[in-house]
Protein backbone atom coordinates (compact mmCIF):
# COMPACT_ATOMS: atom_id res chain seq x y z
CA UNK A 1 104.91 70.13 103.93
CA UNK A 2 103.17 73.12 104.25
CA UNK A 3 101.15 73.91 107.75
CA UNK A 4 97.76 75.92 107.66
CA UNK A 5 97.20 77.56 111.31
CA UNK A 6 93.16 79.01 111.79
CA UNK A 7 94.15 82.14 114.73
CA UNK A 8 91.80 84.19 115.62
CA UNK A 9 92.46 87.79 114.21
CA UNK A 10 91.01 89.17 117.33
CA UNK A 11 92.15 86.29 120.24
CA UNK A 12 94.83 84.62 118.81
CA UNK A 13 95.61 81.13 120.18
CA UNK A 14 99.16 81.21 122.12
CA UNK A 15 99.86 77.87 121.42
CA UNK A 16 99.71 78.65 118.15
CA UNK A 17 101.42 81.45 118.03
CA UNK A 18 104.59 79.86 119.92
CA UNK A 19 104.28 77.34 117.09
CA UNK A 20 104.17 79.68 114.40
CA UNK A 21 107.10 81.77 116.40
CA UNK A 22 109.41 78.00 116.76
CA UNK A 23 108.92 77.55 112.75
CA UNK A 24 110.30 81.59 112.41
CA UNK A 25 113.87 80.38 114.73
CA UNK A 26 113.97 77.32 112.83
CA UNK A 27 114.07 79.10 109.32
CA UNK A 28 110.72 78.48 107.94
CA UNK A 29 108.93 80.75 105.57
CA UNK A 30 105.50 81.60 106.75
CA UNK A 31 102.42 83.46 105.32
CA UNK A 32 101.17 86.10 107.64
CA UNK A 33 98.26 88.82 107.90
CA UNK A 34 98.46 91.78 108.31
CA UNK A 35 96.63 95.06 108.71
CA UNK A 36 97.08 95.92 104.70
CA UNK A 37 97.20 92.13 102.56
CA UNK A 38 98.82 89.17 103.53
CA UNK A 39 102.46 88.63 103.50
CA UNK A 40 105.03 86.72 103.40
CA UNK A 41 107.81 86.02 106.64
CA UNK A 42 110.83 84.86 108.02
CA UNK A 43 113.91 85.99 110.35
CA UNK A 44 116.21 88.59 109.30
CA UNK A 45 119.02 87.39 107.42
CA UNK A 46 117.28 84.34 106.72
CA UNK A 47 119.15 83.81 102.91
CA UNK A 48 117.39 80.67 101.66
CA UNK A 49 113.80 81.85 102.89
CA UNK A 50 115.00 85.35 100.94
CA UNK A 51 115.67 83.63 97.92
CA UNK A 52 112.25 81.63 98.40
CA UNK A 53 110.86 84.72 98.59
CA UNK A 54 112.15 86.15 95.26
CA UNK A 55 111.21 83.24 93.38
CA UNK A 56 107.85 82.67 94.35
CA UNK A 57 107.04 87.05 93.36
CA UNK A 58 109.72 86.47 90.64
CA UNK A 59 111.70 89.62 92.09
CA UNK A 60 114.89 90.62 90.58
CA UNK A 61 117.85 90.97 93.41
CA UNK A 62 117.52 94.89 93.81
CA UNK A 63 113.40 94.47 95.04
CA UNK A 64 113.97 95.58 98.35
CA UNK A 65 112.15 93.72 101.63
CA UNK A 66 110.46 95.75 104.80
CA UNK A 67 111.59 95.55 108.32
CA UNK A 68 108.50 94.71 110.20
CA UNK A 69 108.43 95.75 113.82
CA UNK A 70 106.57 95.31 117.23
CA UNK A 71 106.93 98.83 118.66
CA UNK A 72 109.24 102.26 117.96
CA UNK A 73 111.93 100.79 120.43
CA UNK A 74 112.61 98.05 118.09
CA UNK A 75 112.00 100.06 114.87
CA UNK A 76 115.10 102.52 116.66
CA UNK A 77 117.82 99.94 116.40
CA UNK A 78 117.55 99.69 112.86
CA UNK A 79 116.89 103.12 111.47
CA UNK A 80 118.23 106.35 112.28
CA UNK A 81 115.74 108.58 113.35
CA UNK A 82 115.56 112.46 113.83
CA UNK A 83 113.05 114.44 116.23
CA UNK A 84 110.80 114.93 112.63
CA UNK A 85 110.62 111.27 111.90
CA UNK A 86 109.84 110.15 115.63
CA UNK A 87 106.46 112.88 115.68
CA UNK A 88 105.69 111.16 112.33
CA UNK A 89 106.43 107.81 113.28
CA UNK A 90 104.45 108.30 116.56
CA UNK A 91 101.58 109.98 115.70
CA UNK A 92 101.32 106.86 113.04
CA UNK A 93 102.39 103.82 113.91
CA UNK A 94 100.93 100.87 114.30
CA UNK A 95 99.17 101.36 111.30
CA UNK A 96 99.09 100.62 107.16
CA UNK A 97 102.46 102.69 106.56
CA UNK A 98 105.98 101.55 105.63
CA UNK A 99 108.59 104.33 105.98
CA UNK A 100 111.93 104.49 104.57
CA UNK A 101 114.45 105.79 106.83
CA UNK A 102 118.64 105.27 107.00
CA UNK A 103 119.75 102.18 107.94
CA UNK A 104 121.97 101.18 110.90
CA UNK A 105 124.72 99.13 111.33
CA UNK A 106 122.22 96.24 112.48
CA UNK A 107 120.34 95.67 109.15
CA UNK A 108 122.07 93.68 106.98
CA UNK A 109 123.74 94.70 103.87
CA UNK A 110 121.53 92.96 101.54
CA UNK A 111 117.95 94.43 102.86
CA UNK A 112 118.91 97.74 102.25
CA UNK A 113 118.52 100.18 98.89
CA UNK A 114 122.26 100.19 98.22
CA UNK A 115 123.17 104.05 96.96
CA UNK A 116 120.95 105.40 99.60
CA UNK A 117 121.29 102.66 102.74
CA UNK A 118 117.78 103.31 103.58
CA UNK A 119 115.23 100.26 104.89
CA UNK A 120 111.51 100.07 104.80
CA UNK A 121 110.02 99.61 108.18
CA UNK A 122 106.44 99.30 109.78
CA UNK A 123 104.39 98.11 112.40
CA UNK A 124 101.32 96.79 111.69
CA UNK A 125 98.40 97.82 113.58
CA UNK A 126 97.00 93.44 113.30
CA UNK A 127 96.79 91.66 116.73
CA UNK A 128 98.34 88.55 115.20
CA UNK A 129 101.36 89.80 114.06
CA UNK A 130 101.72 91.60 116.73
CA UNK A 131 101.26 88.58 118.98
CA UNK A 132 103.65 86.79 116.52
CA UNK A 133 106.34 89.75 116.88
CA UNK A 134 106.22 89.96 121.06
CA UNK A 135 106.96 85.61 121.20
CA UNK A 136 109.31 85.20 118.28
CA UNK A 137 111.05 89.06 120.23
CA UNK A 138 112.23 89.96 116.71
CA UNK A 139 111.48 91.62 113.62
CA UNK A 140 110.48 89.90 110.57
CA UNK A 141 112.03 90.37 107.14
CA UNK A 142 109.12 90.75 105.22
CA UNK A 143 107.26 91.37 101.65
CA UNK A 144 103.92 91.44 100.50
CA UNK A 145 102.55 88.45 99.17
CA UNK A 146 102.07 89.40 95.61
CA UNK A 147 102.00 86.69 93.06
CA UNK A 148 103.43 87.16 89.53
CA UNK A 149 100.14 85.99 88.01
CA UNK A 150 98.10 88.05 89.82
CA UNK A 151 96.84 91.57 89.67
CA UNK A 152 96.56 92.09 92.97
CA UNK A 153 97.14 90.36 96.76
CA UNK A 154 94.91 87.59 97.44
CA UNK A 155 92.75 88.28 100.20
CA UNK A 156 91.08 84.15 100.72
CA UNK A 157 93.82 81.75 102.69
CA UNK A 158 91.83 79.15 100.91
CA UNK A 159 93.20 80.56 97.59
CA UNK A 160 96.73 81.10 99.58
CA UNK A 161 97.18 77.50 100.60
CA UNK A 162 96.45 75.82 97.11
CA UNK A 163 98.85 78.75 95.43
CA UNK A 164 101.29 78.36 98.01
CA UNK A 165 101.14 74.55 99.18
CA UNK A 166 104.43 72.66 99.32
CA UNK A 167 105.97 76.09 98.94
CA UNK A 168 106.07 77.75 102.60
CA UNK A 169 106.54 76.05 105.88
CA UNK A 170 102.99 77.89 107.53
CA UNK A 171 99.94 79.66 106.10
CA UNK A 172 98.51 81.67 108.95
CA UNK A 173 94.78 81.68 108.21
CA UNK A 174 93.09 84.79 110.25
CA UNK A 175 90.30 84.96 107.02
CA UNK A 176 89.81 87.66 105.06
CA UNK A 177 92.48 90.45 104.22
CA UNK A 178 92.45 93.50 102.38
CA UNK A 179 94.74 93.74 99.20
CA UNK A 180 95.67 97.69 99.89
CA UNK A 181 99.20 97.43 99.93
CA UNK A 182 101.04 100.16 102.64
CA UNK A 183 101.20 103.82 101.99
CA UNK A 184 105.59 104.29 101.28
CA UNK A 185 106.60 107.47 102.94
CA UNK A 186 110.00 108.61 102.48
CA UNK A 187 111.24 110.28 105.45
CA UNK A 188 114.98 110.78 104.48
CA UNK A 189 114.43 114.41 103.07
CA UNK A 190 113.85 117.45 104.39
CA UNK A 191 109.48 116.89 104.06
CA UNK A 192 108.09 114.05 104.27
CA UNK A 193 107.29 112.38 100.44
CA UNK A 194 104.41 109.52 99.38
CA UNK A 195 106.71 107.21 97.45
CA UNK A 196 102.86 105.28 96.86
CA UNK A 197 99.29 105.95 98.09
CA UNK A 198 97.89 102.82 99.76
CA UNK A 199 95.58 102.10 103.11
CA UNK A 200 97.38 104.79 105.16
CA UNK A 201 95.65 108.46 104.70
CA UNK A 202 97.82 111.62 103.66
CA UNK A 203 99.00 114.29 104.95
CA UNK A 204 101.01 113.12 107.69
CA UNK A 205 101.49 116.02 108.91
């Protein structure tokens, strides 16, 4: 059975949020916002709510899956970061960017782009997730909720919950959210490269 949560995107309930954080350790799927569309969530590592994932945006095994983080500390443990990327990463962050950086030890295996071993990672500039991130004290393997049949991100959780009914173990419901996926910035080479142009501006620099 599928849950539908109403938080505030402003004050979110903590009860609600503890809730949503409890269904994240016991391996549900959940349906988040964020500050670019709504996305889809659950623990790192979490196989069966990976391979939920996959099937529900019909992704092929080599789709890669973003790191989503509370706070630079936490974004350090799993990326390898020089004195460049930190500026970038500082003067940005939380915001609508994903960055692809090297991966360390602690991300597993099967999150990362395998010839390169980089991750995506972000933090989201969206006072529920963040609220989400600082009670469940984790990051959340995550993916934008794009749907196979669909041109772009739903932004209704009205729409979300009959699409996705049945399917996931919550719908957060925070109301509308835009469908501008992240801006991708590659930050493994010397200058910094937009992989794609979404809600973050450009030049970083």
């Amino acid at each position: 059975m599928t849950q539908r949560f109403s938080i505030h995107p402003d004050n979110p309930q903590p009860r609600l949020i503890r809730q949503a954080a409890e269904m994240l350790h016991a391996g549900g799927l959940l349906v988040y916002p964020t500050d670019s569309c709504y996305a889809f969530g659950c623990a790192v590592g979490d196989k069966a709510s990976m391979e939920q994932i996959r099937r529900l945006r019909d992704l092929d095994e080599k789709h890669p899956f973003t790191l989503v983080c509370r706070d630079l500390s936490e974004l350090a443990s799993y990326a390898r970061i020089d004195n460049t990327a930190y500026r970038i990463l500082k003067a940005h962050t939380p915001g609508p960017y994903t960055f692809l950086l090297e991966a360390t030890r602690e991300v597993p295996r099967r999150l990362m782009e395998p010839k390169r071993r980089t991750i995506g990672l972000r933090i989201p500039d969206h006072r529920v997730v963040q609220a989400l991130l600082e009670i469940y004290d984790a990051p959340l393997m995550s993916c934008t909720l794009m749907l196979p049949d669909l041109e772009d991100p739903p932004v209704e959780p009205g729409d979300l919950y009959d699409r996705l009914k049945g399917r996931v173990s919550l719908i957060i419901d925070s109301g509308f959210c835009p469908s501008i996926p992240t801006t991708v910035i590659d930050l493994m080479g010397e200058v910094p490269e937009v992989v794609r142009q979404g809600g973050g501006s450009f030049p970083l620099l």
